[in-house]
PDB file of N, CA and C in Angstrom:
ATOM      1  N   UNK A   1       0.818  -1.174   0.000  1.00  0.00           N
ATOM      2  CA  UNK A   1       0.000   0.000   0.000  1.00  0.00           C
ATOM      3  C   UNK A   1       0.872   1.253   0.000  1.00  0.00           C
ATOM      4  N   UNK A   2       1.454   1.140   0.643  1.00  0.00           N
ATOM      5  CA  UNK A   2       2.722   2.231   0.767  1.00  0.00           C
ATOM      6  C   UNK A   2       3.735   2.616  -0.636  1.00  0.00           C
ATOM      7  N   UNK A   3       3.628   1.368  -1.196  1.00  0.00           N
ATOM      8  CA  UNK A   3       4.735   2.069  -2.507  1.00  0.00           C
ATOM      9  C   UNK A   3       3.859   2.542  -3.651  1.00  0.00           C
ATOM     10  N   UNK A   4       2.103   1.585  -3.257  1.00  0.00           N
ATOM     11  CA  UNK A   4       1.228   2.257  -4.264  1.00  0.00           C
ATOM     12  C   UNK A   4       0.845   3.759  -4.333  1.00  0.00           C
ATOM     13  N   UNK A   5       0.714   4.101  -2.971  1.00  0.00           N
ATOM     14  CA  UNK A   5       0.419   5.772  -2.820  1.00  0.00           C
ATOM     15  C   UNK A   5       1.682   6.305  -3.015  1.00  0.00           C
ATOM     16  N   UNK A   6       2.837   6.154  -2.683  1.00  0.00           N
ATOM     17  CA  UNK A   6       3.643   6.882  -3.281  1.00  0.00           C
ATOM     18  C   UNK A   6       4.055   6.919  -4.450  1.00  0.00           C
ATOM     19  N   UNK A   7       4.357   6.019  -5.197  1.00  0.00           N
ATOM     20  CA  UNK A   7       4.790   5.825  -6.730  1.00  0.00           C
ATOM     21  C   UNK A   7       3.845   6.431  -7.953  1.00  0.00           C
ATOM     22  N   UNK A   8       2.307   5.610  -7.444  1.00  0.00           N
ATOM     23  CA  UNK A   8       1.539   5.810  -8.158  1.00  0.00           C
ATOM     24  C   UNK A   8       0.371   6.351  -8.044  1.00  0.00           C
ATOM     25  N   UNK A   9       0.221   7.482  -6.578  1.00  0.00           N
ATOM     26  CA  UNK A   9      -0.489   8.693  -6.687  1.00  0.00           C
ATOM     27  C   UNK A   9       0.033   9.469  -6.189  1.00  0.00           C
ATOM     28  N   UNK A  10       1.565  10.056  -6.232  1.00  0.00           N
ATOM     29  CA  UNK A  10       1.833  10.917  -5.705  1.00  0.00           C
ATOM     30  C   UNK A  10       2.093  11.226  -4.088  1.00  0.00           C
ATOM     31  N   UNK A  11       1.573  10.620  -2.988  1.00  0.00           N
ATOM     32  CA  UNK A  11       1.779  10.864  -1.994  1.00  0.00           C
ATOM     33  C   UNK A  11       3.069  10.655  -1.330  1.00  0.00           C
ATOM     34  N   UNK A  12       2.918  11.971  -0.299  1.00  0.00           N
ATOM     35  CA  UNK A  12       4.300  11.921   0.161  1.00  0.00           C
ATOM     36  C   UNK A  12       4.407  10.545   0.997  1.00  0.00           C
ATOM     37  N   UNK A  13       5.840  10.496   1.225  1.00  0.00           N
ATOM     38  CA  UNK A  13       6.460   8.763   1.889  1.00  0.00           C
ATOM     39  C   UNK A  13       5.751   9.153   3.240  1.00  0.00           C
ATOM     40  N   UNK A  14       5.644  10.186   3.917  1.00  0.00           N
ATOM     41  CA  UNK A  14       5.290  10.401   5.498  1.00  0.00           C
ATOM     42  C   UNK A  14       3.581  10.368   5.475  1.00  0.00           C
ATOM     43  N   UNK A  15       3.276  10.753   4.682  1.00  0.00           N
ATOM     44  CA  UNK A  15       1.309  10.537   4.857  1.00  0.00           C
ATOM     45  C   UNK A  15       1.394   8.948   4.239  1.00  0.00           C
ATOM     46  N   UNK A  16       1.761   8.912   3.550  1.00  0.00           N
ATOM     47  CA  UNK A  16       1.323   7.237   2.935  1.00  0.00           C
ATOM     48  C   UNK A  16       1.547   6.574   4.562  1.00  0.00           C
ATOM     49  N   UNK A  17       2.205   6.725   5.266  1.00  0.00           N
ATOM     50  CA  UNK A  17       2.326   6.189   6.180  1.00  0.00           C
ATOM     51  C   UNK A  17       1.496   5.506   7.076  1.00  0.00           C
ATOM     52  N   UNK A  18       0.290   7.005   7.327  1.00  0.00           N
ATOM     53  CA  UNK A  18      -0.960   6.666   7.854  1.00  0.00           C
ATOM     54  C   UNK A  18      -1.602   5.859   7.958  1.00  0.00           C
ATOM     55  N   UNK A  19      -2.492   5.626   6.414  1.00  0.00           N
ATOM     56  CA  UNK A  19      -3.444   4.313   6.072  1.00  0.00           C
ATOM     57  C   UNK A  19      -2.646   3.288   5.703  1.00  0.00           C
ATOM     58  N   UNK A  20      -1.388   2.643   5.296  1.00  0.00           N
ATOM     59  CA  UNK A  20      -0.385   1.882   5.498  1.00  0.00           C
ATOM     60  C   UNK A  20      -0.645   1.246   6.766  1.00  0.00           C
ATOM     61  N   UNK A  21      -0.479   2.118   7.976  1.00  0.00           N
ATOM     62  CA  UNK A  21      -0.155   1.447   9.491  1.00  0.00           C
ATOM     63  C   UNK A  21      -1.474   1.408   9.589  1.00  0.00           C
ATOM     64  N   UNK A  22      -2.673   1.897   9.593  1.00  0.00           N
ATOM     65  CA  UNK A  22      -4.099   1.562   9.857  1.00  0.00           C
ATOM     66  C   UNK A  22      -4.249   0.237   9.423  1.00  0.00           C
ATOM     67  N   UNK A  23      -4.279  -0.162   8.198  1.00  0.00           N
ATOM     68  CA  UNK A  23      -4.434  -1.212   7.723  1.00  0.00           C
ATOM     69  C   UNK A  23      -3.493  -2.405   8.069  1.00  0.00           C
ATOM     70  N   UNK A  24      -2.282  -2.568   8.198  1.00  0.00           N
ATOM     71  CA  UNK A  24      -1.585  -3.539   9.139  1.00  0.00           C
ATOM     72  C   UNK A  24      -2.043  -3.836   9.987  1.00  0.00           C
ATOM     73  N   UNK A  25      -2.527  -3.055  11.148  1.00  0.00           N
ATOM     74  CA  UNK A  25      -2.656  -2.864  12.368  1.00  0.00           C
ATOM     75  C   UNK A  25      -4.191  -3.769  12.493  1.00  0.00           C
ATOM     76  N   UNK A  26      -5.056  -3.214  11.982  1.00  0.00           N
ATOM     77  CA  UNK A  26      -6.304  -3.784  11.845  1.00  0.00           C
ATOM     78  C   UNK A  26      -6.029  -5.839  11.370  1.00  0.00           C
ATOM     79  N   UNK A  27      -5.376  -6.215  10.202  1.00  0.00           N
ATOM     80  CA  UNK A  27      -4.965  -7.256   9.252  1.00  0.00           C
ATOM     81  C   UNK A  27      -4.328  -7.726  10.377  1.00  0.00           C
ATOM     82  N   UNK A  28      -3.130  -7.709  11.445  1.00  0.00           N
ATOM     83  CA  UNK A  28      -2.320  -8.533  11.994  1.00  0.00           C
ATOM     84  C   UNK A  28      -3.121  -8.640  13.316  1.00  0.00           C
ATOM     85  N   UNK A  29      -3.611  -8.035  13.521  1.00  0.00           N
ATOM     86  CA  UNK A  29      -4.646  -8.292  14.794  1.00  0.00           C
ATOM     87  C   UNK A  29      -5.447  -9.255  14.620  1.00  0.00           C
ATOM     88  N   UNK A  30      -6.285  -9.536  13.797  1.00  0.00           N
ATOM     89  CA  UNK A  30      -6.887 -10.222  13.343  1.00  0.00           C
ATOM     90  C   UNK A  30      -6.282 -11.741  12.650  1.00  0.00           C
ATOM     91  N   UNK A  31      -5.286 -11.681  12.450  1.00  0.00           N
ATOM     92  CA  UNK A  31      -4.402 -13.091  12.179  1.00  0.00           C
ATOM     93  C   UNK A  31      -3.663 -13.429  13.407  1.00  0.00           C
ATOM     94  N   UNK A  32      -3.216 -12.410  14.231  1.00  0.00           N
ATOM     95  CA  UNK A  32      -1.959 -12.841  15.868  1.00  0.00           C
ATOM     96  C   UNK A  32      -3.245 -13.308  16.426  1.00  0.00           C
ATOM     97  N   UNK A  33      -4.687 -12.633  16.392  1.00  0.00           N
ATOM     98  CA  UNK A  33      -5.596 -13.263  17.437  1.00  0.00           C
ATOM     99  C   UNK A  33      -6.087 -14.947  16.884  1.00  0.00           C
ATOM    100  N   UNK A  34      -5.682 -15.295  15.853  1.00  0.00           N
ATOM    101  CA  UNK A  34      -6.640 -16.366  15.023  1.00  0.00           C
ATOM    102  C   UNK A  34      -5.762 -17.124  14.822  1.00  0.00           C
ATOM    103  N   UNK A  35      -4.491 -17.048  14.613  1.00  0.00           N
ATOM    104  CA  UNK A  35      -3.311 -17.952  14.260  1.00  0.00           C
ATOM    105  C   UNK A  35      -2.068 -17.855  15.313  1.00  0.00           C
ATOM    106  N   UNK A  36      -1.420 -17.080  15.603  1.00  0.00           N
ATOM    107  CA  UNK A  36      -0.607 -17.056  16.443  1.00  0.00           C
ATOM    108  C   UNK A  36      -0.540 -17.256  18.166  1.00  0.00           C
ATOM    109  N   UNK A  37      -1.384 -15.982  18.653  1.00  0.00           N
ATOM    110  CA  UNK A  37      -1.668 -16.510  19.835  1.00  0.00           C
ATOM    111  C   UNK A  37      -2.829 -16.660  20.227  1.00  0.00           C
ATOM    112  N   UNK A  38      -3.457 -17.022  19.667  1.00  0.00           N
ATOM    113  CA  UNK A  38      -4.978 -17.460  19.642  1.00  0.00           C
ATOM    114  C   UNK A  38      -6.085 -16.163  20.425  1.00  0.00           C
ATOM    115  N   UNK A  39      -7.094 -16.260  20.454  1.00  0.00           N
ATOM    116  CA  UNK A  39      -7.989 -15.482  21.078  1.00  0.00           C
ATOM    117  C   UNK A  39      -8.626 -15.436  22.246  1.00  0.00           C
ATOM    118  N   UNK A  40      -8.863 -14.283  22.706  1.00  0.00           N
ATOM    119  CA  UNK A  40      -9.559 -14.676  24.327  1.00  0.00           C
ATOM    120  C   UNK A  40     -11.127 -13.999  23.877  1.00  0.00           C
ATOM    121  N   UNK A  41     -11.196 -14.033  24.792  1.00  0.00           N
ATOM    122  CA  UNK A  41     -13.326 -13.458  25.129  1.00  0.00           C
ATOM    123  C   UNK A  41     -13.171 -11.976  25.832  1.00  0.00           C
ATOM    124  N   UNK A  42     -11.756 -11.207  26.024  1.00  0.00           N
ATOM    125  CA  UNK A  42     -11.573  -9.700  26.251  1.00  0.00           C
ATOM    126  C   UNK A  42     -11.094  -9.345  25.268  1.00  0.00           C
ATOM    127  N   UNK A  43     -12.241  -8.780  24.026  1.00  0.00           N
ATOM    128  CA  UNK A  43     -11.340  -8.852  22.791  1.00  0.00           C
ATOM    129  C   UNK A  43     -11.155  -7.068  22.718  1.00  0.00           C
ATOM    130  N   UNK A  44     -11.977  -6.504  23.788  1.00  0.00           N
ATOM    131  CA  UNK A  44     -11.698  -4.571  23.561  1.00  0.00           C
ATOM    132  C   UNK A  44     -10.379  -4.475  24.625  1.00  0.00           C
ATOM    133  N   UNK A  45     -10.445  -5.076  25.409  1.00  0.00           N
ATOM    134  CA  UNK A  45      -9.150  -4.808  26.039  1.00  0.00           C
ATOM    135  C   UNK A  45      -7.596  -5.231  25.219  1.00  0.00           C
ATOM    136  N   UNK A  46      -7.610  -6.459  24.681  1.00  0.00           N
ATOM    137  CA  UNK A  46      -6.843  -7.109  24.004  1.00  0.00           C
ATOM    138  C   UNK A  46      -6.249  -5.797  22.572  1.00  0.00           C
ATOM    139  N   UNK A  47      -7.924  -5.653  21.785  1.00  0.00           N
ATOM    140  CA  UNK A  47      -7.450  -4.652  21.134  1.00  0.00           C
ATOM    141  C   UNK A  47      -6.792  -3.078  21.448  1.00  0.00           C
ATOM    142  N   UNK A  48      -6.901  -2.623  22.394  1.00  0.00           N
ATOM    143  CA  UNK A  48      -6.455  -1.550  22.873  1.00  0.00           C
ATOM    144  C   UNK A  48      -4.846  -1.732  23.408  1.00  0.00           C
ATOM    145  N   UNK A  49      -5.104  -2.819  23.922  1.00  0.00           N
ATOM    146  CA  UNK A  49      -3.299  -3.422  24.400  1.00  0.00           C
ATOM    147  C   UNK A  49      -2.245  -3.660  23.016  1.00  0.00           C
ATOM    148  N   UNK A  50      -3.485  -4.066  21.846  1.00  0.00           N
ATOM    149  CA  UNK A  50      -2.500  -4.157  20.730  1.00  0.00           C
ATOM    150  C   UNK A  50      -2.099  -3.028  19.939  1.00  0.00           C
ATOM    151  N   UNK A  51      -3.377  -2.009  19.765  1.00  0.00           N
ATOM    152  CA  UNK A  51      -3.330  -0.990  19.610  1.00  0.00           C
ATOM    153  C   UNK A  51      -2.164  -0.140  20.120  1.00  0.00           C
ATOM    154  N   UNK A  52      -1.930   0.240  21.134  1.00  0.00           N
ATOM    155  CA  UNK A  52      -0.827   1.152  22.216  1.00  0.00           C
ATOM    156  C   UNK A  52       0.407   0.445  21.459  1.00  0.00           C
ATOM    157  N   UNK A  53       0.344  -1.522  21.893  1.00  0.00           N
ATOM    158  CA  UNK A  53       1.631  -1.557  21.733  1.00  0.00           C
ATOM    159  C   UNK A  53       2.225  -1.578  20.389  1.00  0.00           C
ATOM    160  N   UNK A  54       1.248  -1.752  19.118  1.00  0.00           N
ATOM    161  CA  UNK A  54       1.705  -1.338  17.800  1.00  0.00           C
ATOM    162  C   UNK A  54       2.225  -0.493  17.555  1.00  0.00           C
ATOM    163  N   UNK A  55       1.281   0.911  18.012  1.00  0.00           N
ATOM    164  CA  UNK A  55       1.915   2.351  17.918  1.00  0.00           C
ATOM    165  C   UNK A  55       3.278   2.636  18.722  1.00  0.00           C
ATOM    166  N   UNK A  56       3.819   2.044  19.586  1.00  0.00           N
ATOM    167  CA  UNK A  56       4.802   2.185  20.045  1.00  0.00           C
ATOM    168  C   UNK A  56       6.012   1.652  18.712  1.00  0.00           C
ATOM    169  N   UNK A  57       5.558   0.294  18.282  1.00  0.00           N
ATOM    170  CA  UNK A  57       6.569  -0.119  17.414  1.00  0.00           C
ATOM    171  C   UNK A  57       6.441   0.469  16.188  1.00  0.00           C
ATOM    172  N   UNK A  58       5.396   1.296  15.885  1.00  0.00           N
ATOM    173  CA  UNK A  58       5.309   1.975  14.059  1.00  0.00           C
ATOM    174  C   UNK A  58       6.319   3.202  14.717  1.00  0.00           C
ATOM    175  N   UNK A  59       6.407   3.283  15.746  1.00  0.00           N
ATOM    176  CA  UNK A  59       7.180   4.427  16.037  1.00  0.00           C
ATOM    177  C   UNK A  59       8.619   4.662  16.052  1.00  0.00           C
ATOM    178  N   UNK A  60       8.903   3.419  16.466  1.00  0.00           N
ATOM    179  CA  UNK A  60      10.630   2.929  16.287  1.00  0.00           C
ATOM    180  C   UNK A  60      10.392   2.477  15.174  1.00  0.00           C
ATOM    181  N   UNK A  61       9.421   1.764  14.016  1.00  0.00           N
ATOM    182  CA  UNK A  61       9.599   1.319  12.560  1.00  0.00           C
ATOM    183  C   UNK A  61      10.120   3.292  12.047  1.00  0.00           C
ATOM    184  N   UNK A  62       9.137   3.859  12.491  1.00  0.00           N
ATOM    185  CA  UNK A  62       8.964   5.018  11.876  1.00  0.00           C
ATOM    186  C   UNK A  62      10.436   5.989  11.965  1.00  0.00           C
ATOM    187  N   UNK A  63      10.733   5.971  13.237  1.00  0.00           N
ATOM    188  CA  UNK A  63      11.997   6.642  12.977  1.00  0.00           C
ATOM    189  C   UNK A  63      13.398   5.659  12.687  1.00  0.00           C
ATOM    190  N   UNK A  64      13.407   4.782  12.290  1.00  0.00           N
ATOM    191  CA  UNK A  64      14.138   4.218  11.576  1.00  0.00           C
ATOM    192  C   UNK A  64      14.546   4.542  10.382  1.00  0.00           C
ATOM    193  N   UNK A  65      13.139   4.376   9.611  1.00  0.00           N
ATOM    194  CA  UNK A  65      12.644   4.551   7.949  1.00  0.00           C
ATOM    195  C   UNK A  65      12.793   5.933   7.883  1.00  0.00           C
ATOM    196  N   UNK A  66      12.456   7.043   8.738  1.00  0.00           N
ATOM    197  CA  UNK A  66      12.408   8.394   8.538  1.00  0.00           C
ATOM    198  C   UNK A  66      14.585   8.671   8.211  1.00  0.00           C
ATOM    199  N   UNK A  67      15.140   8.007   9.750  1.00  0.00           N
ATOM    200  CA  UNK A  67      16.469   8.353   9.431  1.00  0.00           C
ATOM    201  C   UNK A  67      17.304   7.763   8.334  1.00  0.00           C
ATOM    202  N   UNK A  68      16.741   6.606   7.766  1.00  0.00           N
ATOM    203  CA  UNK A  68      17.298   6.208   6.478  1.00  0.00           C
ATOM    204  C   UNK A  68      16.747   6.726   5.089  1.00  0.00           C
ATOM    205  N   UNK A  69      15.650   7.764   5.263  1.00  0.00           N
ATOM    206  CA  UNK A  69      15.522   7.926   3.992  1.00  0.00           C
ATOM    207  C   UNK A  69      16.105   9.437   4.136  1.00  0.00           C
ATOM    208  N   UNK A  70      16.215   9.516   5.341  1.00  0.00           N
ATOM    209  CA  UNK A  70      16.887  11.361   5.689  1.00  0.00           C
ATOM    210  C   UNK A  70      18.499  11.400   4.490  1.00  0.00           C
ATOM    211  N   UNK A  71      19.638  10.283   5.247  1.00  0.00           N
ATOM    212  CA  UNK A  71      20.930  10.242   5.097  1.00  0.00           C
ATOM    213  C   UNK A  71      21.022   9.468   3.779  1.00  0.00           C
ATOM    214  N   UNK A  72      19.735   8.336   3.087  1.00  0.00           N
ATOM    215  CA  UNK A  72      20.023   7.984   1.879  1.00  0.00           C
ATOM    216  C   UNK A  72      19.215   8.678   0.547  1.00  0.00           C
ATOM    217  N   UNK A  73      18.127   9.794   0.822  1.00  0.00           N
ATOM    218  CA  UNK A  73      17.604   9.806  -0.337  1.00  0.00           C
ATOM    219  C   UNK A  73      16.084   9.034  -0.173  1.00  0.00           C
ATOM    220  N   UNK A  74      14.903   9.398  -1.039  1.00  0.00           N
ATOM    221  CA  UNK A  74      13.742   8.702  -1.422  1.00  0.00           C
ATOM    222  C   UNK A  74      13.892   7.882  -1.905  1.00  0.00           C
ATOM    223  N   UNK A  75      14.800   7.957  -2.874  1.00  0.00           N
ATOM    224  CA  UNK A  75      15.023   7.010  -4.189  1.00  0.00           C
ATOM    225  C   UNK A  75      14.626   5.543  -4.001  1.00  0.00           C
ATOM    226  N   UNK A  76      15.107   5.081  -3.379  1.00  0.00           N
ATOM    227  CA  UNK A  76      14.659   4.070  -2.987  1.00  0.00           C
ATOM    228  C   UNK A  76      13.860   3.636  -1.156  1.00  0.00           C
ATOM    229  N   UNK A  77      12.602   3.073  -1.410  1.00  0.00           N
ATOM    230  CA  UNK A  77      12.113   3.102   0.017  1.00  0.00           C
ATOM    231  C   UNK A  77      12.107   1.870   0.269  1.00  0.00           C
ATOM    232  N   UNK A  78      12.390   0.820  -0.313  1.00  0.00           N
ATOM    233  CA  UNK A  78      12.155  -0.275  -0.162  1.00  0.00           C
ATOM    234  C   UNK A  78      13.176  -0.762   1.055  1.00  0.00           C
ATOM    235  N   UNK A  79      13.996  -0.593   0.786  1.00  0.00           N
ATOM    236  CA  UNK A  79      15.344  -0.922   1.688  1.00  0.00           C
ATOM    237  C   UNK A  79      15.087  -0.214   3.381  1.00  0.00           C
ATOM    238  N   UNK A  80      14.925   1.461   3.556  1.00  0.00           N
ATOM    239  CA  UNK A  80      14.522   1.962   4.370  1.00  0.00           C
ATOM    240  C   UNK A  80      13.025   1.083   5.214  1.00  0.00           C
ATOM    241  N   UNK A  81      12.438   0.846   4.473  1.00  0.00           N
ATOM    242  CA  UNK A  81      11.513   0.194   5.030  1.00  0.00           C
ATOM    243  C   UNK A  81      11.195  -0.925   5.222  1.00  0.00           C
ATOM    244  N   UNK A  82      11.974  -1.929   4.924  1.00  0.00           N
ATOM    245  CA  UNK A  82      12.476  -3.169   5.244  1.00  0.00           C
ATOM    246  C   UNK A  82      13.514  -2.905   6.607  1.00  0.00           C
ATOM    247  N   UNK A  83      14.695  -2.352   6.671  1.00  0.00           N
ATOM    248  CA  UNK A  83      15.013  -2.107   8.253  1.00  0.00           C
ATOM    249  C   UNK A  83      14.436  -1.531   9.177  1.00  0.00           C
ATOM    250  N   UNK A  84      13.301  -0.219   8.852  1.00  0.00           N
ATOM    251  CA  UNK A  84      12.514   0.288   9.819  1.00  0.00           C
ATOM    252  C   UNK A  84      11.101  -1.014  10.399  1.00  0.00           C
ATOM    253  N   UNK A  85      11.226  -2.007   9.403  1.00  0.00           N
ATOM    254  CA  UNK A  85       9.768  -3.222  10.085  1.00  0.00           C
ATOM    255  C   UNK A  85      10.733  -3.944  10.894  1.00  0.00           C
ATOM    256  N   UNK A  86      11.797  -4.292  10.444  1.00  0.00           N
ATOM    257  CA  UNK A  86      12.867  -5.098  11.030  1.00  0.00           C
ATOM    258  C   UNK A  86      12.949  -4.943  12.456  1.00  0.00           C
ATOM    259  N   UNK A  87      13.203  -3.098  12.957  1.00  0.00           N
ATOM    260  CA  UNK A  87      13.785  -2.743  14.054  1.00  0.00           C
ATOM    261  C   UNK A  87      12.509  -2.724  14.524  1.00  0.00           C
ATOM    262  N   UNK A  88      10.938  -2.769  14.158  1.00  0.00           N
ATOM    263  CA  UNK A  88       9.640  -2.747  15.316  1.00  0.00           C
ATOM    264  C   UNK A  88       9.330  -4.054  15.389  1.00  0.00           C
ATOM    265  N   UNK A  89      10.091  -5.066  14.330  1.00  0.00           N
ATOM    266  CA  UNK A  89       9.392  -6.326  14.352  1.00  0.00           C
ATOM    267  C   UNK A  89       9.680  -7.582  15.893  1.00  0.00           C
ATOM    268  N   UNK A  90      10.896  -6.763  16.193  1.00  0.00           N
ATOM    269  CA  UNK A  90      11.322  -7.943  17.645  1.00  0.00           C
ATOM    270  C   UNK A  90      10.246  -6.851  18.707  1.00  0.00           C
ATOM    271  N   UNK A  91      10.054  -5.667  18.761  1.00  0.00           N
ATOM    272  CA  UNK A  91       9.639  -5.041  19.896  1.00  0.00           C
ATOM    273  C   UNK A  91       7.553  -5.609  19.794  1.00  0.00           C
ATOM    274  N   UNK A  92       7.448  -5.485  18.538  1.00  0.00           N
ATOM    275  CA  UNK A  92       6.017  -5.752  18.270  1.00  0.00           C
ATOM    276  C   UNK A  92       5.594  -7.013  19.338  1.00  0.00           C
ATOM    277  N   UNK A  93       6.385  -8.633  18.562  1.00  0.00           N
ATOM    278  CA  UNK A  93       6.633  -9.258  18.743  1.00  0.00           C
ATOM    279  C   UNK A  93       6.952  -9.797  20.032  1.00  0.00           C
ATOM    280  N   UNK A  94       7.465  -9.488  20.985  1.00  0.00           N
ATOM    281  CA  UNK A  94       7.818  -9.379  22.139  1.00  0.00           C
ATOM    282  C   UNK A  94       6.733  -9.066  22.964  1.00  0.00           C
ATOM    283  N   UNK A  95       5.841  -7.519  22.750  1.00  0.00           N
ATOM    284  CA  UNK A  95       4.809  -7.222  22.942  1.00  0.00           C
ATOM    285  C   UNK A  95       3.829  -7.586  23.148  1.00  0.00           C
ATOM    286  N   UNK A  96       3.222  -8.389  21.767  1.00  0.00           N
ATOM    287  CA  UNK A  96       2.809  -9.361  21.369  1.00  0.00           C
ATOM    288  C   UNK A  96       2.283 -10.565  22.603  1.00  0.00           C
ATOM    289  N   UNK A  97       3.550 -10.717  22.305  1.00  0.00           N
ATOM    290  CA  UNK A  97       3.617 -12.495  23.565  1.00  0.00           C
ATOM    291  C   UNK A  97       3.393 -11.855  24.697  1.00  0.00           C
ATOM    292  N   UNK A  98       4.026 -11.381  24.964  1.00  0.00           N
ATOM    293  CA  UNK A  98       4.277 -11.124  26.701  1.00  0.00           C
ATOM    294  C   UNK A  98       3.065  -9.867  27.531  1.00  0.00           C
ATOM    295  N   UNK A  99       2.370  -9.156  26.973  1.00  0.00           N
ATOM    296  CA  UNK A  99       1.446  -7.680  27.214  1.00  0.00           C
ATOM    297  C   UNK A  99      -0.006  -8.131  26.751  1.00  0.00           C
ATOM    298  N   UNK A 100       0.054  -8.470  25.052  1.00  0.00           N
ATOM    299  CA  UNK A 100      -1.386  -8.297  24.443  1.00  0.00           C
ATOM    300  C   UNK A 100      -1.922  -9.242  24.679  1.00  0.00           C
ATOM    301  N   UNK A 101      -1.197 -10.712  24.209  1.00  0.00           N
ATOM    302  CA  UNK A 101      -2.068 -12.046  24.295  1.00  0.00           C
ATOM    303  C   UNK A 101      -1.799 -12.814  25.349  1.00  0.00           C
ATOM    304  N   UNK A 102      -1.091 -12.109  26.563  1.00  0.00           N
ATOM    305  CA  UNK A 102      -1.193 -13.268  27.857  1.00  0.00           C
ATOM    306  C   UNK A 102      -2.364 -13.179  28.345  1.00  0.00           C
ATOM    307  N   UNK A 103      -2.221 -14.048  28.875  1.00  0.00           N
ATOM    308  CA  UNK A 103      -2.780 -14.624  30.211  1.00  0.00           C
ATOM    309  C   UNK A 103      -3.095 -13.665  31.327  1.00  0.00           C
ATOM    310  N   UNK A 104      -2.553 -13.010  31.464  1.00  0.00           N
ATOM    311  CA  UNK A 104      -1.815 -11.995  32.511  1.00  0.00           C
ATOM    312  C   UNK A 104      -1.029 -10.514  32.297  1.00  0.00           C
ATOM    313  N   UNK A 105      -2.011  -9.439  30.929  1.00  0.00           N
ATOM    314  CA  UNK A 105      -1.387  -8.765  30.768  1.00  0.00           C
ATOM    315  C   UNK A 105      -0.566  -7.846  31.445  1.00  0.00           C
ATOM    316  N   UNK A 106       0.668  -7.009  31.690  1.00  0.00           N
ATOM    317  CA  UNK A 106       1.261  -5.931  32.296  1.00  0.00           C
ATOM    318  C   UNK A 106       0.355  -4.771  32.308  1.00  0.00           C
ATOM    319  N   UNK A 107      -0.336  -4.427  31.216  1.00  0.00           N
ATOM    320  CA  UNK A 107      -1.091  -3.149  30.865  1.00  0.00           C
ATOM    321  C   UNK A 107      -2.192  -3.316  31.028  1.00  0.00           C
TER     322      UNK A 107
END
């Protein structure tokens, strides 16, 4: 979604961003609850725990991707944004297991 709004309507790399992470966010919730760590019966709390802790990791994705496209150029985003999922993908992940889908959340 992200290389479609930018490439091929013009939008800048920082708004494409937006509905990009909306739509992940919504899509992996819905597969971590159904496939990964299965689902509970607190599914507004669950979502709000995933919610927070996503936005925490689009945030370290985000300034990742922001400082690599700062020091390399637009030219290419693919690369920038492959290390910026990289660097939210252990924190997501982590998150994930241990906050959203325990047993026993922290939050």
């Amino acid at each position: 979604m992200l290389r479609l709004l930018v490439t091929e309507w013009g939008w800048h790399w920082a708004l494409a961003r937006i509905p990009s992470f909306g739509l992940a966010v919504c899509m992996t919730w819905i597969l971590n609850r159904t496939l990964t760590f299965g689902s509970s019966n607190q599914w507004a709390g669950e979502s709000v725990r995933y919610l927070v802790t996503q936005s925490i990791g689009s945030a370290i994705n985000l300034v990742v991707f922001s400082g690599m496209v700062m020091v390399f150029g637009a030219g290419t985003l693919l690369l920038p944004l492959a290390v910026g999922a990289a660097a939210g993908l252990i924190f997501n992940f982590l998150m994930s297991k241990y906050v959203v889908f325990s047993d026993r959340p922290m939050m």
